[in-house]
Protein backbone atom coordinates (compact mmCIF):
# COMPACT_ATOMS: atom_id res chain seq x y z
CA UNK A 1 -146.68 40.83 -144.34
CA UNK A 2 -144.69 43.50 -146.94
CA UNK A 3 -141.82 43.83 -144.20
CA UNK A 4 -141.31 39.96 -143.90
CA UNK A 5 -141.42 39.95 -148.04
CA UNK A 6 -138.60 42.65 -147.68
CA UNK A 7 -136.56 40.97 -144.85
CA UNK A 8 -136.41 37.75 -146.97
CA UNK A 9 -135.70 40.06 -150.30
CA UNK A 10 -132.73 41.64 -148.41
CA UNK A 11 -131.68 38.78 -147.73
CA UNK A 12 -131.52 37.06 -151.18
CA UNK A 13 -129.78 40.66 -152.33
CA UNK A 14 -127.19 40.27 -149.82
CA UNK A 15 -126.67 36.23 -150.73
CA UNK A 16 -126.23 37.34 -154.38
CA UNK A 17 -123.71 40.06 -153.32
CA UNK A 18 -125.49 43.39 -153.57
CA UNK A 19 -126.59 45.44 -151.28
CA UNK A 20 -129.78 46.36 -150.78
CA UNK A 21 -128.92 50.68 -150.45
CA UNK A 22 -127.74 50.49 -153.83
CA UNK A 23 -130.30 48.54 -155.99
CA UNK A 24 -132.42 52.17 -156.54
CA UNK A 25 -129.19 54.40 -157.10
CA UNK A 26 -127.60 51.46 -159.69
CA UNK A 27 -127.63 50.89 -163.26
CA UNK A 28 -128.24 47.27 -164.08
CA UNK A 29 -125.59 46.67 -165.47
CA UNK A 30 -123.31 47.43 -162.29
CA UNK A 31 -125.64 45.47 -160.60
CA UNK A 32 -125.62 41.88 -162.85
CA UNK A 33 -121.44 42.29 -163.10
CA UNK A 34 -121.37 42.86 -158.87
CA UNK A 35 -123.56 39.09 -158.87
CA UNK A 36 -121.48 38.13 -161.86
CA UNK A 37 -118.41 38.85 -159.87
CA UNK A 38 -119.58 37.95 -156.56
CA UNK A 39 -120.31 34.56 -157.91
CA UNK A 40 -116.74 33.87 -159.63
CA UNK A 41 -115.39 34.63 -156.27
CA UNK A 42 -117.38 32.26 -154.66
CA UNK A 43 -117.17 29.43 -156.94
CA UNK A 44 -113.16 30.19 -157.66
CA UNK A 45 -113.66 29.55 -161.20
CA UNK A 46 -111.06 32.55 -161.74
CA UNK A 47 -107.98 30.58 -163.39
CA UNK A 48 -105.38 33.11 -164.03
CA UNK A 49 -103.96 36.07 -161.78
CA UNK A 50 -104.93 39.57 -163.31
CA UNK A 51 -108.67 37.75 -164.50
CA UNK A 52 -108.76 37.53 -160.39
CA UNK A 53 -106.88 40.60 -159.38
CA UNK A 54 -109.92 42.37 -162.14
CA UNK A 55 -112.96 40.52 -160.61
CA UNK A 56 -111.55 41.52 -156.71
CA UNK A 57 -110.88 45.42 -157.65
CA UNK A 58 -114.77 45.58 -159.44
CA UNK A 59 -116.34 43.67 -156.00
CA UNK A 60 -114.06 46.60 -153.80
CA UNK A 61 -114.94 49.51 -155.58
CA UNK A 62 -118.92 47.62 -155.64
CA UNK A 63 -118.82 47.77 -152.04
CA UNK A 64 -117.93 51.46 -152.05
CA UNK A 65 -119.96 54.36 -152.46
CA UNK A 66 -117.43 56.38 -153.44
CA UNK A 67 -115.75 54.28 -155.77
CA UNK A 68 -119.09 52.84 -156.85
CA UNK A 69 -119.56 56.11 -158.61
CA UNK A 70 -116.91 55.68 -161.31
CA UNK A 71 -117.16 52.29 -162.55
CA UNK A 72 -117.33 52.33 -166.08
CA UNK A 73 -119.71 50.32 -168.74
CA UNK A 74 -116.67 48.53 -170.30
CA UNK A 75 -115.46 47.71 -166.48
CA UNK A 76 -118.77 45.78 -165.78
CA UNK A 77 -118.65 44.34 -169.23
CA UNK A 78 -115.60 42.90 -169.16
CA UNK A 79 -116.68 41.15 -165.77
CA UNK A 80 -119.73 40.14 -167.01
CA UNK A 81 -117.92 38.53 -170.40
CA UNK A 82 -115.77 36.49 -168.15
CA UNK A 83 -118.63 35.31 -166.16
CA UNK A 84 -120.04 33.79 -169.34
CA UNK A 85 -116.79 32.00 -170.19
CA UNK A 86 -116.72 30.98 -166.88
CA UNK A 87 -120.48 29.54 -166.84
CA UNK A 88 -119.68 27.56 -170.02
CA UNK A 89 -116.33 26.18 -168.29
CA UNK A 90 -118.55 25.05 -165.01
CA UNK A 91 -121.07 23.71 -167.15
CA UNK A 92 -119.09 21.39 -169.27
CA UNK A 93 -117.62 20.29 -166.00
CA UNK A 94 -120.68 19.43 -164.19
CA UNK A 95 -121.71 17.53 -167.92
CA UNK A 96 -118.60 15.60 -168.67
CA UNK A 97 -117.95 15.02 -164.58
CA UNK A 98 -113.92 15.40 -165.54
């Protein structure tokens, strides 16, 4: 039963964008800013050019191991700040339907 609670746990890791090598090696904070980021790509709530051209160099050097290595507190903060502004712009969407 554990290795079918692990397949389907991969598999939520992977939906959400992280990888399932790099949850033990990861700070948390890398790891909420790759979802973070992951999800702004999917929903394309990214408006403006270098906010997208930010988010798409953080989810390459995420899916590195290499480049994994170096990103920096203030990197994954600044991804996860925008997430939040984004959040509040898709919720007042979804709430006022415009």
């Amino acid at each position: 039963m554990k290795h079918a609670t692990d397949h389907k746990t991969n598999q939520w890791l992977k939906t959400s964008g992280i990888n399932p090598n790099y949850l033990i090696t990861s700070s948390l904070l890398v790891l909420k800013a790759e979802k973070t980021a992951n999800w702004l790509v999917q929903q394309g709530l990214i408006n403006r050019s270098e906010e997208e051209l930010m988010v798409m160099a953080f989810v390459n050097a995420a899916k590195h191991p290499k480049s994994r290595k170096f990103i920096t507190d203030a990197q994954a903060y600044k991804v996860l700040n925008l997430g939040t502004k984004a959040r509040r712009k898709f919720y007042k969407l979804k709430r006022t339907g415009k």
